[in-house]
Protein backbone atom coordinates (compact mmCIF):
# COMPACT_ATOMS: atom_id res chain seq x y z
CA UNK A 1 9.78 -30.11 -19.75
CA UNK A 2 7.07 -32.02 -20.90
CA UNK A 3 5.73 -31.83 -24.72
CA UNK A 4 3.52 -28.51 -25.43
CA UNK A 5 -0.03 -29.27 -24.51
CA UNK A 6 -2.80 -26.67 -23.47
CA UNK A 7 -4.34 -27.98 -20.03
CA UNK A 8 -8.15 -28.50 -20.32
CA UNK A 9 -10.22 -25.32 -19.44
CA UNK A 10 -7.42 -23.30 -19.85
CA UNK A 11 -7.12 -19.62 -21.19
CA UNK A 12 -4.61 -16.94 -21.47
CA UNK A 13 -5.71 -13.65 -20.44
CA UNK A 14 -4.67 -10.96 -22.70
CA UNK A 15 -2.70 -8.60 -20.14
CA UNK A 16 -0.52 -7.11 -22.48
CA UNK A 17 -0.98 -2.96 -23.09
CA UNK A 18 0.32 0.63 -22.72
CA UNK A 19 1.25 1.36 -19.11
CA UNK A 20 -0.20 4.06 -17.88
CA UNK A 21 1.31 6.69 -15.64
CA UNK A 22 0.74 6.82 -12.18
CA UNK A 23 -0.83 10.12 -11.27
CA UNK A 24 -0.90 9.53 -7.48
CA UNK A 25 -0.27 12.53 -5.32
CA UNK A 26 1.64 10.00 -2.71
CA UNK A 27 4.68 9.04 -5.32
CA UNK A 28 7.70 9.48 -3.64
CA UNK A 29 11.33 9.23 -5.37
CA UNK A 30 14.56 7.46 -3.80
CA UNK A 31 17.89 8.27 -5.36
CA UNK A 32 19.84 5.87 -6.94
CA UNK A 33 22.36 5.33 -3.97
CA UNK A 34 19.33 5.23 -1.22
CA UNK A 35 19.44 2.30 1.05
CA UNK A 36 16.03 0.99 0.37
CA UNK A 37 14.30 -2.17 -0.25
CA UNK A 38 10.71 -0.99 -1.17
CA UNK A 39 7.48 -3.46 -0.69
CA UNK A 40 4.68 -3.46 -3.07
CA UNK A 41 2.32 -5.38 -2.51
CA UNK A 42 -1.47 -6.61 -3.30
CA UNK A 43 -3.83 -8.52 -1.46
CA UNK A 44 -1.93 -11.93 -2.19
CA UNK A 45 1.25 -11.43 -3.91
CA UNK A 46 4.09 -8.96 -3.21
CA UNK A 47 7.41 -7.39 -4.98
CA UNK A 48 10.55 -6.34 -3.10
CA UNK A 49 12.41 -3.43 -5.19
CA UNK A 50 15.85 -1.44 -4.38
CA UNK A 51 17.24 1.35 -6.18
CA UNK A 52 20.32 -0.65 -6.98
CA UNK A 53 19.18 -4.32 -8.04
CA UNK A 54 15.56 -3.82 -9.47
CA UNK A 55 13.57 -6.42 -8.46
CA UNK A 56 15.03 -8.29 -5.48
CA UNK A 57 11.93 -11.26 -4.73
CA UNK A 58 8.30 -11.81 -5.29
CA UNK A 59 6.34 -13.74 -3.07
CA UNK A 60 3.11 -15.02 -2.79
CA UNK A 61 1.15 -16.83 0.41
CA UNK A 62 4.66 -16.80 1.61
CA UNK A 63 6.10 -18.62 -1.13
CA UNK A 64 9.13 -17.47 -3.15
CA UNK A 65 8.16 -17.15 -6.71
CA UNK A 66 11.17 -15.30 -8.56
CA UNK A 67 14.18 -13.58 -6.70
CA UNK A 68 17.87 -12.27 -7.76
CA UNK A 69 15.83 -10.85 -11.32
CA UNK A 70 18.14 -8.68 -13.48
CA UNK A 71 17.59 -6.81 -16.80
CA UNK A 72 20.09 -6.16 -19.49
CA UNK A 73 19.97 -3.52 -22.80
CA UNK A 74 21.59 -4.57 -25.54
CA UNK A 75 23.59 -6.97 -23.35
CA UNK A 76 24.85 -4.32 -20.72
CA UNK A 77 23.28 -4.51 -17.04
CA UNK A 78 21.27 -1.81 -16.13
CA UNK A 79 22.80 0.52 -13.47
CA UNK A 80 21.45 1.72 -9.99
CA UNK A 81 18.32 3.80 -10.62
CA UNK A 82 16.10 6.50 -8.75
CA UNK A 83 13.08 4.48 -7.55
CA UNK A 84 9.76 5.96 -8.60
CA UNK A 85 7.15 4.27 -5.74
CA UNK A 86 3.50 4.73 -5.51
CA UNK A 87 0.61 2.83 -4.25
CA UNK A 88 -0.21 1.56 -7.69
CA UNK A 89 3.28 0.75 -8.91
CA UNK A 90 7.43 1.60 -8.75
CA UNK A 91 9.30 2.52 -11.68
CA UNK A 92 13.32 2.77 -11.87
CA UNK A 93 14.54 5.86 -14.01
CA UNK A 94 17.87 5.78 -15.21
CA UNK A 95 19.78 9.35 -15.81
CA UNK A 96 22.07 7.91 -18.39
CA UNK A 97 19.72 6.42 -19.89
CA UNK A 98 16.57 8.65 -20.30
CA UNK A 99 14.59 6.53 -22.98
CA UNK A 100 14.83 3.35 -20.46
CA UNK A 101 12.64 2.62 -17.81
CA UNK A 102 11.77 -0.54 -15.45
CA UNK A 103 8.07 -0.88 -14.10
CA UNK A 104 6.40 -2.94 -11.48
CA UNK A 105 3.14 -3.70 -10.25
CA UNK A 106 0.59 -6.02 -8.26
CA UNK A 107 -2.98 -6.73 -9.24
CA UNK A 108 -5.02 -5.66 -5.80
CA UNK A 109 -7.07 -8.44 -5.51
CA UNK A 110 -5.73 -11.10 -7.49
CA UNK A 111 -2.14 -13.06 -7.19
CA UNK A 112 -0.96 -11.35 -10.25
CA UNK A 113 2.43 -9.06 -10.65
CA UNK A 114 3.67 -7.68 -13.51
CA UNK A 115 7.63 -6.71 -14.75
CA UNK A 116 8.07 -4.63 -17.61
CA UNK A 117 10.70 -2.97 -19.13
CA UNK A 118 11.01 -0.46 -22.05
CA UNK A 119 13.93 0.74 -23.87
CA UNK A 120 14.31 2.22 -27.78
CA UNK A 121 12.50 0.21 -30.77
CA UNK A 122 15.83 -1.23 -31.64
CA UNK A 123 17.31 -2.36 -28.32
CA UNK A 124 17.57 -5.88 -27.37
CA UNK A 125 15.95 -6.78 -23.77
CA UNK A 126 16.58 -9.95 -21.63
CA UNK A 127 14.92 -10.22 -18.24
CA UNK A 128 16.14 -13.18 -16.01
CA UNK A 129 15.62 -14.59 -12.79
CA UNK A 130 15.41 -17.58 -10.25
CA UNK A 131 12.64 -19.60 -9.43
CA UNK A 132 11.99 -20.09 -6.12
CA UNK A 133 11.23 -22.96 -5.75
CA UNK A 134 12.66 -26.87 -7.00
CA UNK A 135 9.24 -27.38 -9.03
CA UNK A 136 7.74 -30.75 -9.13
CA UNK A 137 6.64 -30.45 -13.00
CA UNK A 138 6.38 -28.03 -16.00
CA UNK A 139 4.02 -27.89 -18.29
CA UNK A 140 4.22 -25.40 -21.74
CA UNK A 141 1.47 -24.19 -22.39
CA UNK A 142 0.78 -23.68 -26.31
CA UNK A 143 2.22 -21.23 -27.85
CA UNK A 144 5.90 -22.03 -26.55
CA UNK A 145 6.89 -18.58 -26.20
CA UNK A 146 3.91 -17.22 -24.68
CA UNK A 147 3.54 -19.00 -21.23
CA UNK A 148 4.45 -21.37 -18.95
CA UNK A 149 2.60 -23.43 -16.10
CA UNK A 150 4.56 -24.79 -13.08
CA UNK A 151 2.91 -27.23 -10.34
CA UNK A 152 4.27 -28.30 -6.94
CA UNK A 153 2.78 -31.68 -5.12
CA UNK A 154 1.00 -29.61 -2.73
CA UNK A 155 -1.26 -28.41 -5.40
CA UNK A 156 0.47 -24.93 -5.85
CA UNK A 157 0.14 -23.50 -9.74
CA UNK A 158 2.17 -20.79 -10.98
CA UNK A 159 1.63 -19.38 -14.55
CA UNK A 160 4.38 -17.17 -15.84
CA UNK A 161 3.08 -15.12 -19.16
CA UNK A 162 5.74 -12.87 -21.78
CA UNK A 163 4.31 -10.36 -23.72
CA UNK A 164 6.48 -8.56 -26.34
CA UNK A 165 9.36 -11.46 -25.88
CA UNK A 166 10.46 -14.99 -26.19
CA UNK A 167 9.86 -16.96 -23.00
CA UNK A 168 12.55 -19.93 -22.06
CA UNK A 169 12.66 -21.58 -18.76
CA UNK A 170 15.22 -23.55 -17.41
CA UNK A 171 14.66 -26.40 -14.89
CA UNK A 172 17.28 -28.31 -12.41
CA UNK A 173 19.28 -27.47 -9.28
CA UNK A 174 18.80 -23.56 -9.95
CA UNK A 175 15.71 -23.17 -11.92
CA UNK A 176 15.58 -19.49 -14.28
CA UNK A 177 13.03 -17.77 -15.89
CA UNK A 178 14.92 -16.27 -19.45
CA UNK A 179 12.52 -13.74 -21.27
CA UNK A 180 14.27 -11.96 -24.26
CA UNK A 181 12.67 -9.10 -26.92
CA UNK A 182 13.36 -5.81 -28.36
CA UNK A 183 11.86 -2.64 -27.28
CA UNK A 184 9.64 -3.50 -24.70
CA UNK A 185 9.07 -6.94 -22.95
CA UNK A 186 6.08 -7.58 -20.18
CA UNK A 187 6.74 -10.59 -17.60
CA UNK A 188 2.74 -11.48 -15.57
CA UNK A 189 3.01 -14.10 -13.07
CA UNK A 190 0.33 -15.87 -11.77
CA UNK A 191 0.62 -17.76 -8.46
CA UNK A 192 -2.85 -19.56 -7.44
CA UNK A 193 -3.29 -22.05 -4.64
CA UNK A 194 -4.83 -24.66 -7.15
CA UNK A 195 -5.93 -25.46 -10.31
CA UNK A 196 -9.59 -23.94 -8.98
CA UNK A 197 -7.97 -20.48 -8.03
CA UNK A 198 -6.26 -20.46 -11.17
CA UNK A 199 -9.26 -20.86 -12.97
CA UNK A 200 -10.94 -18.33 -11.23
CA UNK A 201 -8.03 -15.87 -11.28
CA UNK A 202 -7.65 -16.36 -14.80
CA UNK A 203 -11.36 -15.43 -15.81
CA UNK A 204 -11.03 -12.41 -13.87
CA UNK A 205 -7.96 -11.70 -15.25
CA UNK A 206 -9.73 -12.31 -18.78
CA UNK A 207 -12.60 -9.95 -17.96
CA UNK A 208 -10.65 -6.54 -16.58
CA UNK A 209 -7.74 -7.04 -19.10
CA UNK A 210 -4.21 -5.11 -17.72
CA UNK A 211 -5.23 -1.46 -17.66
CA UNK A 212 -8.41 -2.60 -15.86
CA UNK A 213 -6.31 -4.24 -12.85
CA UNK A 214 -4.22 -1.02 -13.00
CA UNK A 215 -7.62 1.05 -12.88
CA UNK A 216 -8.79 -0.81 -10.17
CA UNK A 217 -5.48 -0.24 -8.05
CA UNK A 218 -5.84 3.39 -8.91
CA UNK A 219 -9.63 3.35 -7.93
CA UNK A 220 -9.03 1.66 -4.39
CA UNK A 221 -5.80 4.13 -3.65
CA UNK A 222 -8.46 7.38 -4.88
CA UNK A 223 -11.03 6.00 -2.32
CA UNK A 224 -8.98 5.41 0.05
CA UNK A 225 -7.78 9.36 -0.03
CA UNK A 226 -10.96 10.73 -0.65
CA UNK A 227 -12.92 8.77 1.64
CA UNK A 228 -10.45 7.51 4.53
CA UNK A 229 -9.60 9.06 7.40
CA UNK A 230 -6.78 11.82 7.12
CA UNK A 231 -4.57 14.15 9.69
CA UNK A 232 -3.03 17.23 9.52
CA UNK A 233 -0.05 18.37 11.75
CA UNK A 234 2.80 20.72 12.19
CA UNK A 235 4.73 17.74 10.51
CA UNK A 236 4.35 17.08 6.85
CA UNK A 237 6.38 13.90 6.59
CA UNK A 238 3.87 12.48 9.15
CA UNK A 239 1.09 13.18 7.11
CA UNK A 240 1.82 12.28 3.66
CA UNK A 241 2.96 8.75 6.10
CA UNK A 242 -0.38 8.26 7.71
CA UNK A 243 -1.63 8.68 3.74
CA UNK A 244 0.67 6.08 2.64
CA UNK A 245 -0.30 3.69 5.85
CA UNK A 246 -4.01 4.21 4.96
CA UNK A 247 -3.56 3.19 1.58
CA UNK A 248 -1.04 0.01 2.33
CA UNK A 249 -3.34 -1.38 5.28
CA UNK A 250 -5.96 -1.97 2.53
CA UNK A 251 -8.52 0.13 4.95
CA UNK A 252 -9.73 3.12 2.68
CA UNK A 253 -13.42 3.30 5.54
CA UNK A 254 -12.27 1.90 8.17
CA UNK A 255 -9.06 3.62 8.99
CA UNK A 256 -10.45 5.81 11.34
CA UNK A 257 -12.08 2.79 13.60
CA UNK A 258 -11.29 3.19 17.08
CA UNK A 259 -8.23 2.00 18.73
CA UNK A 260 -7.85 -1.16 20.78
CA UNK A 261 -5.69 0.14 23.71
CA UNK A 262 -3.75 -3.07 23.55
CA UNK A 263 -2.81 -2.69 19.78
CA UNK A 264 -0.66 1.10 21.42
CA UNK A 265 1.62 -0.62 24.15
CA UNK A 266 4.21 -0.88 21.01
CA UNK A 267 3.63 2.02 19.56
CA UNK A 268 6.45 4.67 20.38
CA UNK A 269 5.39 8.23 19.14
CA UNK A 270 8.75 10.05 19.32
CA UNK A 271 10.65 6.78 17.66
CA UNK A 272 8.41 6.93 14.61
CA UNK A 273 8.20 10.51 14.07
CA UNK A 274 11.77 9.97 13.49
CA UNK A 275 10.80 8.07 10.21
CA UNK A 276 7.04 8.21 9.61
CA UNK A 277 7.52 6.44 6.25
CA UNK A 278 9.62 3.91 7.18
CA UNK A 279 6.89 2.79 9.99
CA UNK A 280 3.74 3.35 7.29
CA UNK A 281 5.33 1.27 5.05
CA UNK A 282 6.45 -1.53 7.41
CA UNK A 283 3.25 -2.10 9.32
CA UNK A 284 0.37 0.26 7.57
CA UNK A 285 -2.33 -0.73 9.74
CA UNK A 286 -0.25 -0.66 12.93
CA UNK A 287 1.22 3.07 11.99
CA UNK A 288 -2.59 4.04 11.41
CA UNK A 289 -4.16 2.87 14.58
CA UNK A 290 -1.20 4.03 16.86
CA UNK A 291 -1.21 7.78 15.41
CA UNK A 292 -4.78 8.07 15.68
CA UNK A 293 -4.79 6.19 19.30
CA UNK A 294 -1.75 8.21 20.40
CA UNK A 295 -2.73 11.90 19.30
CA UNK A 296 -6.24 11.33 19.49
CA UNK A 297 -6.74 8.81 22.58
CA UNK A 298 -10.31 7.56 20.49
CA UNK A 299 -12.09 4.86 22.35
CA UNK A 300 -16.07 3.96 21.64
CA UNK A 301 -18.43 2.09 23.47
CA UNK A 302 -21.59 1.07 23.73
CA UNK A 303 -22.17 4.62 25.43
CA UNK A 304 -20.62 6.82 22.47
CA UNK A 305 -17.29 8.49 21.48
CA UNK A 306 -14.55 9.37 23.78
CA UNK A 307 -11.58 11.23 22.69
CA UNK A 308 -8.69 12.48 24.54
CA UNK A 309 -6.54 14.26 22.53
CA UNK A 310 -2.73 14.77 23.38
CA UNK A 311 -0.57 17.46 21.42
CA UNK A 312 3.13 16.59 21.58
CA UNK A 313 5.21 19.52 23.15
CA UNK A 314 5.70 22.22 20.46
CA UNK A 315 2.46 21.77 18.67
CA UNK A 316 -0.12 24.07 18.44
CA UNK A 317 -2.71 22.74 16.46
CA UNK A 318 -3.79 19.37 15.05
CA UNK A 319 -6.66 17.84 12.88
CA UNK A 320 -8.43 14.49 11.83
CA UNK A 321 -10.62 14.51 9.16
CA UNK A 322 -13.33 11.73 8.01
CA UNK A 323 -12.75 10.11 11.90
CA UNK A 324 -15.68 7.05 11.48
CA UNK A 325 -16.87 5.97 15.02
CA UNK A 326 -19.59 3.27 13.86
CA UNK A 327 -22.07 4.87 11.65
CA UNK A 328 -20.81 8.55 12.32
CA UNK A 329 -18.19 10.36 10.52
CA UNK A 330 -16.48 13.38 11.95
CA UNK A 331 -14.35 15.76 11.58
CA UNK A 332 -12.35 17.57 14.94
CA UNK A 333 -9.27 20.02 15.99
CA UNK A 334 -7.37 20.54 18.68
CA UNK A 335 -5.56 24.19 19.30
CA UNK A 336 -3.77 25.63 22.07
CA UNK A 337 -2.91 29.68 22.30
CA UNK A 338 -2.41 31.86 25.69
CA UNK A 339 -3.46 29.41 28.18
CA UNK A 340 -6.23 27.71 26.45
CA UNK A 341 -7.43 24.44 24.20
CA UNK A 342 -10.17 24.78 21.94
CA UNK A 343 -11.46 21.65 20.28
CA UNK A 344 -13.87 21.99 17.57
CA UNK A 345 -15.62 18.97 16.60
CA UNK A 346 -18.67 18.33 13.25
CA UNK A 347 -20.69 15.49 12.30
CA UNK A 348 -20.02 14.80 8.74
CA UNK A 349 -22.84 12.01 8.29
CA UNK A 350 -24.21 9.68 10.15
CA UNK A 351 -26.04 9.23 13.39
CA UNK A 352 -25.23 11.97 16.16
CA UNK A 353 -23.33 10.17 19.30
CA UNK A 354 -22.64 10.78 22.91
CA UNK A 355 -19.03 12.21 23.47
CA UNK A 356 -16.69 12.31 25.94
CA UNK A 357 -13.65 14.71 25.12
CA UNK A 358 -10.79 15.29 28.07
CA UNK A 359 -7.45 16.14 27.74
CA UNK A 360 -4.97 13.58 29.71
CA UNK A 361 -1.95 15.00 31.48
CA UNK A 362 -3.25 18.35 31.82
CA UNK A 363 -4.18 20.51 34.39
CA UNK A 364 -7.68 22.60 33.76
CA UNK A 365 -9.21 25.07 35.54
CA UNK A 366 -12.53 24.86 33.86
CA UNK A 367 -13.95 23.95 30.65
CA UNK A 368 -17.15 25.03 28.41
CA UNK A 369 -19.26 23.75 25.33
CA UNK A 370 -20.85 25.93 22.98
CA UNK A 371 -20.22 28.61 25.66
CA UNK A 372 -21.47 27.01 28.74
CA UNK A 373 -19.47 26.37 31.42
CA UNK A 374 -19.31 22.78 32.58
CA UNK A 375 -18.20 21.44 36.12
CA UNK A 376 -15.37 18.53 36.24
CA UNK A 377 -12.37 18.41 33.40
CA UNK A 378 -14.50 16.04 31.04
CA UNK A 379 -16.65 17.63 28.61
CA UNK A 380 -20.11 14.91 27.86
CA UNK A 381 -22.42 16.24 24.80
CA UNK A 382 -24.56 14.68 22.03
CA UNK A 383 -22.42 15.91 18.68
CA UNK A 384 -25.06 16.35 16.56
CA UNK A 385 -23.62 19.48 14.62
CA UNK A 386 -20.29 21.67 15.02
CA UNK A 387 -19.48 22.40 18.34
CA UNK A 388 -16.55 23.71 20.60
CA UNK A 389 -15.49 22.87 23.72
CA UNK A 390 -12.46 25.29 25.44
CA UNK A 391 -10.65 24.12 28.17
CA UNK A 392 -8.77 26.59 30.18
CA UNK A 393 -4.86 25.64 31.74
CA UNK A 394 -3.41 26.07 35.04
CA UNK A 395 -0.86 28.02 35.02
């Protein structure tokens, strides 16, 4: 390592702080022994986290940055742990050890990620993992025990920060990052594509401070609720998923965009329902598209909306809420009692649009909107308000 030296230009952000709670509605909990490898991620950097290990890699522009990380108290490894995820961060709870906790989270736009873990005033902390990759040169950046800066020949910069502990790094065949404290000890890393994005990331960095990146993850997973598209079914679990694949695919007004028929011929209705979660989490945007393009059958065109909705055997009623088709928002539901569907469609905002509604793979007998009968078994109106269309079943 060469001799401590601040780089020109360059300044530490001050990302230490209290850690807020997450007050998301969409935190779910995984018991200690759950098979689980949870993915947080941001925009450009991402954390792997199990129940059992903590944190397993973090990765950034597909680069390995840290992997195989453990945490000790008071010299003793830390046990498996429920796993606390949201969309803003994942916490590990111990039940032995109730005044102990383990915290991660990403910055949402920035290639930031923070590891933090708090124990008693007293207890002695040591975080510890391997770099991932055999770094070309390491500078310390002054103080010694507040930062480091790693570069790689292909321009690659990674800044690794300590707050509330002494920061040590090892370099050779197995590089490790050591960071040891008492009570409560803060790892950042930083992982920009060159010295420009690091100075950029760091300014930004400078300006929010840490509880303004966590605000902002908080703001974009609130918008993304309150403004996104949402469904309602007979199945819970596949709600709260399509919430949690709305948030994830980074979409909070534009999850309700019209499917690409292409983007369904993978997208298997009955194998997902089997775990919603597991497929929101995987491949947000994919999960998002393929529910709304399987129940909903939404296509628009230069000629308007069409929708042909599909309700899986055994349901009787469905929703989408917030549905954007261009400029128009809108709101619809799909019933079926006694030998009738009744869909009942409003324009939130937005211009009114030409709409096509049918219902594929069944057999009508006749159909009406706002009470007039229609011939044919598609129903074509301007939605320009609420309206209802009724379609009546054979048989």
């Amino acid at each position: 390592m060469s001799a401590a030296r601040r780089p020109a230009g360059f300044a530490l952000p001050a990302l230490g702080g209290l850690w807020a709670e997450s007050a998301s509605p969409l935190s779910i909990t995984f018991p200690a022994a759950a098979d689980v490898h949870w993915t947080s991620a941001g925009r450009r950097i991402e954390l792997v986290i199990s129940p059992s290990a903590g944190l397993d890699r973090a990765t950034s522009a597909g680069g390995l940055l840290l992997s195989g990380a453990s945490a000790t108290v008071d010299g003793a490894t830390l046990p498996p742990a429920s796993l606390v995820a949201a969309p803003t961060d994942v916490r590990r709870r111990f039940d032995g050890l109730p005044a102990v906790e383990e915290r991660w989270a990403t910055a949402l736009e920035l290639p930031i990620c923070f590891w933090e873990i708090e124990a008693p005033d007293d207890a002695a902390l040591r975080l510890e993992g391997k770099l991932g990759h055999d770094w070309a040169r390491a500078e310390q950046v002054a103080p010694a025990a507040e930062a480091v800066r790693l570069e790689l020949p292909d321009g690659r910069i990674t800044v690794i920060m300590a707050d509330g502990g002494e920061l040590s790094l090892h370099l050779g065949a197995s590089p490790l990052l050591v960071v040891a404290g008492r009570g409560r000890v803060r790892v950042c890393l930083i992982a920009a594509s060159d010295a420009g994005d690091l100075d950029r990331t760091l300014q930004l960095a400078s300006r929010k401070g840490f509880s303004g990146l966590q605000a902002q993850r908080s703001q974009h997973e609130r918008l993304a609720r309150e403004y996104g598209t949402s469904v309602s079914t007979p199945l819970p679990e596949l709600d709260q998923a399509f919430e949690w694949g709305k948030v994830l695919s980074d979409a909070p007004r534009s999850a309700g965009q019209p499917a690409d028929a292409g983007a369904l011929s993978d997208f298997n209705l009955e194998r997902v329902l089997q775990a919603p979660l597991v497929h929101a989490v995987s491949d947000p945007a994919g999960f998002v598209t393929g529910v709304l393009g399987t129940l909903w059958g939404i296509h628009q065109g230069d000629e308007g909306l069409s929708l042909a909705p599909r309700l899986p055997p055994g349901w009787v009623r469905m929703d989408v809420t917030r549905l954007r088709a261009g400029p128009t928002t809108l709101d619809a539901a799909v019933s079926r009692r006694a030998g009738r569907v009744t869909a009942r469609l409003r324009r939130r905002n937005g211009a009114a649009i030409n709409t096509v509604l049918s219902l594929p793979g069944e057999a009508t007998t006749g159909l009406a909107v706002d009470g007039v009968a229609l011939a044919g078994a598609e129903a074509r109106f301007e939605l320009s308000g609420e309206h209802e269309v009724t379609f009546d079943l054979a048989g």
